[in-house]
N, C-alpha and C. Protein backbone atom coordinates (compact mmCIF):
# COMPACT_ATOMS: atom_id res chain seq x y z
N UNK A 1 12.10 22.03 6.73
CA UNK A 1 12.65 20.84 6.13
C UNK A 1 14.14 20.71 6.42
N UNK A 2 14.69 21.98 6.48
CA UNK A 2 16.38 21.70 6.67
C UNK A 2 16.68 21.50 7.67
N UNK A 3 15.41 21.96 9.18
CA UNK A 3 15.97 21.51 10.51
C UNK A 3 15.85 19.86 10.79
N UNK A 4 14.58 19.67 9.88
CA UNK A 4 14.31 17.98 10.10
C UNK A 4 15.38 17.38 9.05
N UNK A 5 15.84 17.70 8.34
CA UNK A 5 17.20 17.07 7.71
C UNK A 5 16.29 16.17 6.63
N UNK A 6 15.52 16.69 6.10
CA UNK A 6 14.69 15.99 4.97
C UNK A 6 14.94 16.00 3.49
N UNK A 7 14.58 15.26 2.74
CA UNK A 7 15.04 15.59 1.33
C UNK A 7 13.78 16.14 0.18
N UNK A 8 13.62 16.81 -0.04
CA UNK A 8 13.38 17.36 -1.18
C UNK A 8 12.36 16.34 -2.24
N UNK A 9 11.29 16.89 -2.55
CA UNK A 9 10.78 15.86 -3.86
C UNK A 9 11.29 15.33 -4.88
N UNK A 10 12.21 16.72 -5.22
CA UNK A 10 13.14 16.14 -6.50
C UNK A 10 14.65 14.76 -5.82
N UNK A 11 14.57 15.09 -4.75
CA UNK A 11 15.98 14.27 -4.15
C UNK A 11 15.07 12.86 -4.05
N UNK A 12 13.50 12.79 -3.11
CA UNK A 12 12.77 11.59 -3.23
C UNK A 12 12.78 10.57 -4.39
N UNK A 13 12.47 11.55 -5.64
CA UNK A 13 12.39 11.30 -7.12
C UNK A 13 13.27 10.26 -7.59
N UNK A 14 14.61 10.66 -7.21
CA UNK A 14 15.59 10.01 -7.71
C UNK A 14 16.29 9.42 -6.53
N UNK A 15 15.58 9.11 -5.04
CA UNK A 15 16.11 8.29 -4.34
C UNK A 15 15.66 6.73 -4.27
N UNK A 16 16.74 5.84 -4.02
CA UNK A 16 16.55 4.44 -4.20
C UNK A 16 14.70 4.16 -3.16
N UNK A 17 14.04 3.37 -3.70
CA UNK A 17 13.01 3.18 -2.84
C UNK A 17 13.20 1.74 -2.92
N UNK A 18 12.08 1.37 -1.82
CA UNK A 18 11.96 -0.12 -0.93
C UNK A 18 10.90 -0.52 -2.18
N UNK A 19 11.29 -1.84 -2.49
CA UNK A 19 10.78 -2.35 -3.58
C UNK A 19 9.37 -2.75 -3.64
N UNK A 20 8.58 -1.75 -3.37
CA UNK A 20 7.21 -2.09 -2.38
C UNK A 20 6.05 -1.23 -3.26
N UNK A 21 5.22 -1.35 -3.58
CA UNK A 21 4.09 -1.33 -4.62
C UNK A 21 2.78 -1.64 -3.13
N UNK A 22 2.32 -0.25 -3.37
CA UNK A 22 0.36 -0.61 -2.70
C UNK A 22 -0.48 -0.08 -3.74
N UNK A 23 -1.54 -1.17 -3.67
CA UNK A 23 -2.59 -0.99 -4.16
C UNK A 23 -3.83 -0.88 -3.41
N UNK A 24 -4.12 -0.15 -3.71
CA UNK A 24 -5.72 0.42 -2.98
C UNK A 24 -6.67 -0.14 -4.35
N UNK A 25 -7.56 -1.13 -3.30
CA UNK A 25 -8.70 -1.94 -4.27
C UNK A 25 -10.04 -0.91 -3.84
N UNK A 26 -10.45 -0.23 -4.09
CA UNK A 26 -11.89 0.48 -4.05
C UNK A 26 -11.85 1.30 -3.10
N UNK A 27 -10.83 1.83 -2.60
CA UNK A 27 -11.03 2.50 -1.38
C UNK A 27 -11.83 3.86 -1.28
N UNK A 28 -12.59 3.94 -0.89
CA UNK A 28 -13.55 5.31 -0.87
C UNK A 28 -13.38 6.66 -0.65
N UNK A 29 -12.04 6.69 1.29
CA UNK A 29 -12.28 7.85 1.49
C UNK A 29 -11.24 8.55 0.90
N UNK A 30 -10.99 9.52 0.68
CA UNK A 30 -10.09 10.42 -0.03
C UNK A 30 -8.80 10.51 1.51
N UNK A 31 -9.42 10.61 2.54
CA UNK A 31 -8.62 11.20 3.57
C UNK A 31 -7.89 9.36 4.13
N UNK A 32 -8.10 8.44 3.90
CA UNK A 32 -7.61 7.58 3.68
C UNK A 32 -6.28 7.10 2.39
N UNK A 33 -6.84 7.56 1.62
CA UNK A 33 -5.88 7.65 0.16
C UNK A 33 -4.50 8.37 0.78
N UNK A 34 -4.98 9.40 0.73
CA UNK A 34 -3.76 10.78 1.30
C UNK A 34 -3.17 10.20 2.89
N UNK A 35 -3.56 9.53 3.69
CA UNK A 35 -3.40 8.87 4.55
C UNK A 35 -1.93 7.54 4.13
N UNK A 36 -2.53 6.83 3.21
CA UNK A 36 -1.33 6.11 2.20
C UNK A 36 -0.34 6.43 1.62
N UNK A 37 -0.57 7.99 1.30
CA UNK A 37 0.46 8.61 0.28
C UNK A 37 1.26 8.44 1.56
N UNK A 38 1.12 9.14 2.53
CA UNK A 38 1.94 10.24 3.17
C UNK A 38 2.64 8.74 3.86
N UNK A 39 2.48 7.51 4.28
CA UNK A 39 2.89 6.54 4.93
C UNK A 39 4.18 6.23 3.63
N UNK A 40 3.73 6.07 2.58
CA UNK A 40 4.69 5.30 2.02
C UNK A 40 5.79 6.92 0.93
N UNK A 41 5.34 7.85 1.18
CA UNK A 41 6.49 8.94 1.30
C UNK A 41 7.22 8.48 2.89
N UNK A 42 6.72 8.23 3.56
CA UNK A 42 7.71 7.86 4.79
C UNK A 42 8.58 7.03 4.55
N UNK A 43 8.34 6.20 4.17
CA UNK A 43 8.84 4.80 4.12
C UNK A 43 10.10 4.45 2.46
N UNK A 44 9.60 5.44 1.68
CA UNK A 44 10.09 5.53 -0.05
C UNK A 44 9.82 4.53 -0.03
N UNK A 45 8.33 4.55 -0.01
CA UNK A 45 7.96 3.34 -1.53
C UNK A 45 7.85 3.38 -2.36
N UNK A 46 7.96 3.00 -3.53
CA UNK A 46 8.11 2.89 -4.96
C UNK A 46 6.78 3.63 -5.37
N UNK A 47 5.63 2.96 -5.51
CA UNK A 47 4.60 3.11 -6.13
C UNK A 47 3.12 3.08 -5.45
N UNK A 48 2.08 3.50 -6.00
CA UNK A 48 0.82 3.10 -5.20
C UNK A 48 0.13 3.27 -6.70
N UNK A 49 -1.01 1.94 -6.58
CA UNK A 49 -1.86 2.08 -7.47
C UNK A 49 -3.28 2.03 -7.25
N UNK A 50 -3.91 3.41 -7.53
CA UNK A 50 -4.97 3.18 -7.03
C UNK A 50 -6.62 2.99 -8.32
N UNK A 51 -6.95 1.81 -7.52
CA UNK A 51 -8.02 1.06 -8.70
C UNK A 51 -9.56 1.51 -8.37
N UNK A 52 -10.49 1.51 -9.07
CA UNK A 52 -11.43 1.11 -9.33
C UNK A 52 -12.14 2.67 -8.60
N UNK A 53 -12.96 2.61 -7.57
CA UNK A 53 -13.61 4.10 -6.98
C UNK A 53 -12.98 5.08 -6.43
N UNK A 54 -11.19 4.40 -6.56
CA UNK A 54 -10.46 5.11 -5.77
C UNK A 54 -10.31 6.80 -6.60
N UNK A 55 -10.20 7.95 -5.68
CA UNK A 55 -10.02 9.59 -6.07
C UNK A 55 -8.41 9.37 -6.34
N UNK A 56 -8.17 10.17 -7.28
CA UNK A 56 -6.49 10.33 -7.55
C UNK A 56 -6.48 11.90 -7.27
N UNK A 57 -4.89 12.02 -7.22
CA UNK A 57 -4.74 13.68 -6.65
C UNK A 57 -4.92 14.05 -8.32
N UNK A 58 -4.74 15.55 -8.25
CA UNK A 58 -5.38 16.52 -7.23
C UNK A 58 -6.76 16.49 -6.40
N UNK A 59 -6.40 16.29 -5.61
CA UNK A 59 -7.96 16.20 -4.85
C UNK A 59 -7.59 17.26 -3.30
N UNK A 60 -8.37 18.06 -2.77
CA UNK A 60 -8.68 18.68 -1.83
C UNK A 60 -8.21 17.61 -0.39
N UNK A 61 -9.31 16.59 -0.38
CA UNK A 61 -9.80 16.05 0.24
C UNK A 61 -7.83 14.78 0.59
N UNK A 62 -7.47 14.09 -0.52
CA UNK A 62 -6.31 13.65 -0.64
C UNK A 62 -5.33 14.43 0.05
N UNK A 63 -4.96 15.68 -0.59
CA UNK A 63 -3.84 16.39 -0.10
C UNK A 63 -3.98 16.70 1.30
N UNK A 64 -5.03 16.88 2.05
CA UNK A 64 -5.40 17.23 3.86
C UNK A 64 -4.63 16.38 4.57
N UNK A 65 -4.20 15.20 4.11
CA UNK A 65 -3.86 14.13 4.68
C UNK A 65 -2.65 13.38 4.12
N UNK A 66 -2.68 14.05 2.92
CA UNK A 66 -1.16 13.50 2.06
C UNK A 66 0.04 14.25 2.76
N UNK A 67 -0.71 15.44 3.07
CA UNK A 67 0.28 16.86 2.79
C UNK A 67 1.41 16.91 1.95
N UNK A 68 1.09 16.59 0.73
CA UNK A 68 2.09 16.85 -0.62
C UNK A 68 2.87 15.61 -0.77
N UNK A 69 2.43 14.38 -0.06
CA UNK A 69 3.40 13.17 -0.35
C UNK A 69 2.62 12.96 -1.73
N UNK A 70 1.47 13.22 -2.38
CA UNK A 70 1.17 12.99 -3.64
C UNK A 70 1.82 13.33 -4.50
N UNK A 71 2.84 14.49 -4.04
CA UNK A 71 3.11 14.62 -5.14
C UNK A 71 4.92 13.55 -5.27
N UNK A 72 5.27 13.49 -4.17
CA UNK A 72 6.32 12.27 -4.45
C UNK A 72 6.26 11.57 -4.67
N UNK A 73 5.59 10.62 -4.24
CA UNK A 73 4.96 9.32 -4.48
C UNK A 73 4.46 9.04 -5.80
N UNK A 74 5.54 8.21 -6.59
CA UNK A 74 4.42 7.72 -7.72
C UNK A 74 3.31 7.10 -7.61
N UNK A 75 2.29 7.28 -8.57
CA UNK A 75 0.99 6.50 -8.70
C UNK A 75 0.64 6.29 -10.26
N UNK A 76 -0.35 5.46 -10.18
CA UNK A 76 -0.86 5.09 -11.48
C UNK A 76 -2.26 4.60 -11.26
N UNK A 77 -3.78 5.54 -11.91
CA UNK A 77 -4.62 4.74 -11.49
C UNK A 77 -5.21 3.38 -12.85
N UNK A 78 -5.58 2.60 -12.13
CA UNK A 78 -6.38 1.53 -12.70
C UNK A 78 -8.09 1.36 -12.66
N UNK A 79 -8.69 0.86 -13.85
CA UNK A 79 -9.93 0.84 -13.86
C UNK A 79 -10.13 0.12 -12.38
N UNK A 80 -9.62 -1.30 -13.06
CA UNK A 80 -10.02 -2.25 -12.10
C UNK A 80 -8.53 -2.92 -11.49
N UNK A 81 -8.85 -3.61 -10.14
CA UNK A 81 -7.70 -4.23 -9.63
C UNK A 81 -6.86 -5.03 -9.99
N UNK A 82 -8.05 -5.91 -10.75
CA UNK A 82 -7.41 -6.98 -11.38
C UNK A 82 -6.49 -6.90 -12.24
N UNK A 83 -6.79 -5.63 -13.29
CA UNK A 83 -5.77 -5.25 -14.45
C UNK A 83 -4.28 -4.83 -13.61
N UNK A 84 -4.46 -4.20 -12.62
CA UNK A 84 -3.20 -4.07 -11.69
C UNK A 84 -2.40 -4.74 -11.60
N UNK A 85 -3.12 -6.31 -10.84
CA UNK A 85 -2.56 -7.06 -10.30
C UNK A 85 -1.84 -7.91 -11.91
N UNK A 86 -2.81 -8.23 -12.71
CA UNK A 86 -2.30 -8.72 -14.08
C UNK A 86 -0.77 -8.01 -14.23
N UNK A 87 -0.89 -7.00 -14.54
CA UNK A 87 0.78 -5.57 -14.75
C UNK A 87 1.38 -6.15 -13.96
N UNK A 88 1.43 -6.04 -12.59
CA UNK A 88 2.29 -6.34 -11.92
C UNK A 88 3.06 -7.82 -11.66
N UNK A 89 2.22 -8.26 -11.70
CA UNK A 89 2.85 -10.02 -12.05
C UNK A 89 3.56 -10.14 -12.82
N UNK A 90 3.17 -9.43 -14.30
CA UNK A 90 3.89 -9.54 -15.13
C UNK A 90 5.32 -8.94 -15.46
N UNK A 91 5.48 -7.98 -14.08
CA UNK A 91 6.76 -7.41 -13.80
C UNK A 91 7.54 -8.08 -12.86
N UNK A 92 7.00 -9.95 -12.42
CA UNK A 92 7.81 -10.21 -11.77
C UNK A 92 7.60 -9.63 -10.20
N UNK A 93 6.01 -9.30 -9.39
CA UNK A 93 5.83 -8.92 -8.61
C UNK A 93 5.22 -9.91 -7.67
N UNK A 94 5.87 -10.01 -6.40
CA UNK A 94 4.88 -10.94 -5.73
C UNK A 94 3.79 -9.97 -4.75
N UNK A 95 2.24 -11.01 -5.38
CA UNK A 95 1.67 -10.12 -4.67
C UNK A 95 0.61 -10.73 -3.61
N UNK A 96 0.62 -9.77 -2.52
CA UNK A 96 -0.09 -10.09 -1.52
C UNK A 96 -1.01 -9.21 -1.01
N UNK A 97 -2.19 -10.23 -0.73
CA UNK A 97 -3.85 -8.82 0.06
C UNK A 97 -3.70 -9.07 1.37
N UNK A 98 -3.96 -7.60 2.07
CA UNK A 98 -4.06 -8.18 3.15
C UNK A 98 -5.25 -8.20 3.79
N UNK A 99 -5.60 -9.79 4.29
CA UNK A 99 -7.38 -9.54 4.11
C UNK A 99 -7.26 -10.74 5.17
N UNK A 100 -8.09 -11.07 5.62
CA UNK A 100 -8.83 -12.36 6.65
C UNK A 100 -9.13 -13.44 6.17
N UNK A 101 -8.22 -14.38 5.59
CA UNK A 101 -8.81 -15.44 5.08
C UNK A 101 -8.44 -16.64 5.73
N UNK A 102 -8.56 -18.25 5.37
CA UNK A 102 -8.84 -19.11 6.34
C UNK A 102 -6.76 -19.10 6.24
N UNK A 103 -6.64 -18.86 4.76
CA UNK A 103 -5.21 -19.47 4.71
C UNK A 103 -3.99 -18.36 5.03
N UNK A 104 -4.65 -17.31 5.80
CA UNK A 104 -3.78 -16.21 5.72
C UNK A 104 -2.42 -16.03 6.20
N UNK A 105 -1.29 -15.82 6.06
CA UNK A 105 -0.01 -15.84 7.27
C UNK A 105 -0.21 -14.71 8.10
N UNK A 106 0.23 -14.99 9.17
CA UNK A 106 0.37 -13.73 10.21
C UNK A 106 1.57 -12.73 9.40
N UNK A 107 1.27 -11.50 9.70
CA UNK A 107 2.41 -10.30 9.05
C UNK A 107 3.67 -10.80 9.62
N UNK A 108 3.83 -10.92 10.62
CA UNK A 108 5.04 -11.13 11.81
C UNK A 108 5.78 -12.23 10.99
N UNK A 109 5.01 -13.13 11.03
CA UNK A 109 5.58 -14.67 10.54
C UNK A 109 5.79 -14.79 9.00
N UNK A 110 5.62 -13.68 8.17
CA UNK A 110 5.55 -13.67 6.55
C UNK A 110 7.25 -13.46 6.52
N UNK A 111 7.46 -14.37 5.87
CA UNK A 111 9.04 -14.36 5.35
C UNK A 111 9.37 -13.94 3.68
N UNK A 112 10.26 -13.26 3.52
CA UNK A 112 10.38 -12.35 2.10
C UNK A 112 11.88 -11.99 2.26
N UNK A 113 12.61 -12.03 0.94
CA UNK A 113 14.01 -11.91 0.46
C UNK A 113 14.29 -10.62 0.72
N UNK A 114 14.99 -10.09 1.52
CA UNK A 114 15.17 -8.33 1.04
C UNK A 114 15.09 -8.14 -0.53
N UNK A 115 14.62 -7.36 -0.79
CA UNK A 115 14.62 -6.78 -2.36
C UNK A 115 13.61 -7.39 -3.44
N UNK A 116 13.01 -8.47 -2.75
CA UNK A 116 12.06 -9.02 -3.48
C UNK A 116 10.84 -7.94 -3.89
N UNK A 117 10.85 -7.47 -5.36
CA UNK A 117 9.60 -6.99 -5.96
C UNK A 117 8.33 -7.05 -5.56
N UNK A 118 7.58 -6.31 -4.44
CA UNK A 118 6.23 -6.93 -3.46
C UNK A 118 5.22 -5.93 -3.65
N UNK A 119 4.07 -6.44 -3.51
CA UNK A 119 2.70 -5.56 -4.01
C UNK A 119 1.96 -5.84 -3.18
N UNK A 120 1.59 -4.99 -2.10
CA UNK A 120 -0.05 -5.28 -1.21
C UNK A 120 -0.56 -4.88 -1.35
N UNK A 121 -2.03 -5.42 -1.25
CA UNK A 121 -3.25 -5.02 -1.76
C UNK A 121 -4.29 -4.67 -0.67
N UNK A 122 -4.50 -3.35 -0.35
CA UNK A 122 -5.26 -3.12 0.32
C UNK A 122 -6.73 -2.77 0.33
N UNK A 123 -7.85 -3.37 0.53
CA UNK A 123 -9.33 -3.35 0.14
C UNK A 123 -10.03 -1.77 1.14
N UNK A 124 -11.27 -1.81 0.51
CA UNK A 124 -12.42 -0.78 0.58
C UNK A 124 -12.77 -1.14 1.71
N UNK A 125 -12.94 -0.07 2.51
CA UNK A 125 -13.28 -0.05 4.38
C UNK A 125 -14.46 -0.88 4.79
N UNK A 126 -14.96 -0.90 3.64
CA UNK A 126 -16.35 -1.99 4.77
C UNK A 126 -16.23 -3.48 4.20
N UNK A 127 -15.84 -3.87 2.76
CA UNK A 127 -16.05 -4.93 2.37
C UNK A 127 -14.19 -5.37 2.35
N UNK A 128 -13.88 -4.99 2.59
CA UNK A 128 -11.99 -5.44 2.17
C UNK A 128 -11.51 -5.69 0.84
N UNK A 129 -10.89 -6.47 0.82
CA UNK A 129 -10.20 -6.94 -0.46
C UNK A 129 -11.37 -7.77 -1.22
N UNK A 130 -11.67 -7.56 -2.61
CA UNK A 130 -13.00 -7.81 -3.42
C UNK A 130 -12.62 -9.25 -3.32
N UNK A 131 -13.46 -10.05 -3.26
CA UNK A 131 -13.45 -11.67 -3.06
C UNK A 131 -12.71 -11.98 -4.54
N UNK A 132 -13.41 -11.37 -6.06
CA UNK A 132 -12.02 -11.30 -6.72
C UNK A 132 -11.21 -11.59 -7.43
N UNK A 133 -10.52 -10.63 -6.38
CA UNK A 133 -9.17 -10.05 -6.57
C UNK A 133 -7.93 -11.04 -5.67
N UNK A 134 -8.68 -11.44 -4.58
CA UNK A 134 -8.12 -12.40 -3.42
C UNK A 134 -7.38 -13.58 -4.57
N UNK A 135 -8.33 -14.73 -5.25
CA UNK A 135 -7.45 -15.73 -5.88
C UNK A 135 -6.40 -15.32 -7.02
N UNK A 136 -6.41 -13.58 -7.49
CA UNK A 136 -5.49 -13.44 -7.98
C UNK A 136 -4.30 -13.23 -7.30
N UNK A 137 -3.68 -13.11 -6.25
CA UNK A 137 -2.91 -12.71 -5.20
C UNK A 137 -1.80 -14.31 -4.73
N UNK A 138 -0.80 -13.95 -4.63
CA UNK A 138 0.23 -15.16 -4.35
C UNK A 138 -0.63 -15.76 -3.15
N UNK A 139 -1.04 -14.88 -2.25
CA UNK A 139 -1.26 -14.91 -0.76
C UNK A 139 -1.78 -13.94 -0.32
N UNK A 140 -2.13 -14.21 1.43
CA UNK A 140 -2.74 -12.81 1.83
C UNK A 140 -2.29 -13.13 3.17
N UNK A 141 -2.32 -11.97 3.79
CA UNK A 141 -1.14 -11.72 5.01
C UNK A 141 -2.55 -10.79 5.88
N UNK A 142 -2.14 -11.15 7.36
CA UNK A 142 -3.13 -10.61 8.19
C UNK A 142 -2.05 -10.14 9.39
N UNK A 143 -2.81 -9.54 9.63
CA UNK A 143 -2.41 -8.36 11.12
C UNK A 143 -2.87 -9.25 12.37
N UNK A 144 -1.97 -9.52 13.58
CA UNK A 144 -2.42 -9.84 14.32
C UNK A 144 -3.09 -9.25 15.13
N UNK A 145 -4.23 -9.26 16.02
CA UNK A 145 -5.50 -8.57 16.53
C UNK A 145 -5.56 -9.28 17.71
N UNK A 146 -5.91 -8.27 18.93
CA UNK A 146 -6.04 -8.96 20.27
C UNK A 146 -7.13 -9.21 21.06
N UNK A 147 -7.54 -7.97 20.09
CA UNK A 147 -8.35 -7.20 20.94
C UNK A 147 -10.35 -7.62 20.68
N UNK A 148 -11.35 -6.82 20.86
CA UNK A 148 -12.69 -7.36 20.17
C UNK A 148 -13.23 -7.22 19.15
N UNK A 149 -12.23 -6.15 18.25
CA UNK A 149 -12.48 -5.80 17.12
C UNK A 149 -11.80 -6.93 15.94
N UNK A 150 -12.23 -6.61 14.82
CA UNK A 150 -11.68 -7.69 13.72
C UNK A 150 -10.91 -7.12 12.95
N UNK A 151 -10.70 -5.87 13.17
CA UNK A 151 -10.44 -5.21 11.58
C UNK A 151 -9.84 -3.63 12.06
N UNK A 152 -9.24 -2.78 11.36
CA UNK A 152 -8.63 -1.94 11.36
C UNK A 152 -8.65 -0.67 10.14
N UNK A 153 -8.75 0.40 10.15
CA UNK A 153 -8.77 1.38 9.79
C UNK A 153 -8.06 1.14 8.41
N UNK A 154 -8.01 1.34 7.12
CA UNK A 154 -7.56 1.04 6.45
C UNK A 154 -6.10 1.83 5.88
N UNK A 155 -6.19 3.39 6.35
CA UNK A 155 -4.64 3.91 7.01
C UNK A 155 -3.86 3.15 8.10
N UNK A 156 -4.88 2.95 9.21
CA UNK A 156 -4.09 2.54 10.54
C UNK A 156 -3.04 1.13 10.05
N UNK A 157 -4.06 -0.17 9.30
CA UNK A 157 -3.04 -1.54 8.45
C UNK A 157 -2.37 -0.69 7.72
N UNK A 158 -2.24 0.10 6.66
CA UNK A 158 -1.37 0.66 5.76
C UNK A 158 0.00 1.04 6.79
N UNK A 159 -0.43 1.35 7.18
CA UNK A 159 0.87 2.25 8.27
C UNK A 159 1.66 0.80 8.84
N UNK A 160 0.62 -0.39 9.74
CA UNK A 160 1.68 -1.15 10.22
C UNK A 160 1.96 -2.10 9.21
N UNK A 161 1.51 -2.22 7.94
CA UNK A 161 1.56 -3.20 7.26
C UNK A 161 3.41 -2.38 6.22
N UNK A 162 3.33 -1.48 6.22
CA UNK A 162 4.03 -1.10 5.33
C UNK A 162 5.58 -1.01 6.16
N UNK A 163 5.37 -0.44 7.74
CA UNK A 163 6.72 -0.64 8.55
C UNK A 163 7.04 -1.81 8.54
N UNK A 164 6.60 -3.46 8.30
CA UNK A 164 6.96 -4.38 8.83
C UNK A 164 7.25 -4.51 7.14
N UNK A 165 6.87 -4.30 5.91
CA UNK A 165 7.34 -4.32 5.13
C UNK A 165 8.69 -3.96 4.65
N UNK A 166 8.96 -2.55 5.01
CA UNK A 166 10.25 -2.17 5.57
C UNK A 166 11.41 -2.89 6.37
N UNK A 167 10.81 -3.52 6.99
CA UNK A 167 11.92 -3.88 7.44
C UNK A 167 12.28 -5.17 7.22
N UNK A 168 11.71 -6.45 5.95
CA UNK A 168 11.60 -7.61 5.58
C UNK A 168 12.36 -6.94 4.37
N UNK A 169 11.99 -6.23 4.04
CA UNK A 169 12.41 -5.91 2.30
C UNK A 169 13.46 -5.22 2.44
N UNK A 170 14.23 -4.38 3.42
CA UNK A 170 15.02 -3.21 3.48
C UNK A 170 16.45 -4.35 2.74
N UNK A 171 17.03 -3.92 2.26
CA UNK A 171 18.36 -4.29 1.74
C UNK A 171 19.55 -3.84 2.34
């Protein structure tokens, strides 16, 4: 840690984070979860909330893939998403899924205040974001895709969804 010039859990703890909130709506795999932690310990994000079938640490399966960002990373789990998304609004959060819909913005083209209070919502690997949970959401933001596939790994969007977050929100 001291050659990579890194900080410490307790230094994470009490370092300023990017005003950025994920929520995991049903997500299944554990090695996906821990997949999230460890992206948004990259990034110091604030929070992750994980709802409904989602595993919370301690888990085996979480930490393989967190490698101990669980334990920096705040979390909070929720029954359901919706109660999430309810909390968070009510903190003044804008929130967005990122899912395939007719009205979606491209990520690229999503415009946001640095510092603006933001929550994405990321859905369960085969069905996405619960149909819902979608009209509770300001909006929903999509990944642009080139290629023949439709859809993406639900670490792999976490990862680019959260750098481009970074750098809209960075202050």
């Amino acid at each position: 840690m001291d050659d990579l010039n890194r900080i410490s859990v307790v230094e994470f703890k009490a370092a300023q984070k990017l005003p950025l909130t994920i929520v995991l709506d049903n997500v299944r795999s554990q090695n996906n979860i821990g997949s999230v932690f460890r992206t948004a310990d990259a990034f110091r994000v604030e929070h992750i909330c994980l709802c409904g079938i989602c595993s919370t640490p301690p888990h085996r399966d979480i930490h393989k893939t967190a490698l101990g960002a669980e334990d920096s990373v705040d979390w909070t789990y929720f029954e359901t998403t919706s109660e999430c998304i309810s909390l968070l609004k009510s903190r003044g959060y804008h929130v967005l899924a990122v899912e395939q819909v007719d009205e979606s913005v491209m990520l690229d083209q999503l415009n946001l205040e640095p510092g603006t209070p933001t929550a994405i919502v990321f859905g369960n690997e085969v069905e996405g974001v619960d149909e819902e949970v979608i009209p509770l959401c300001d909006g929903c933001v999509e990944i642009p895709q080139f290629g023949t596939k439709h859809s993406l790994n639900i670490s792999i969007a976490a990862g680019i969804t959260i750098w481009e977050m970074w750098r809209k929100l960075s202050c």
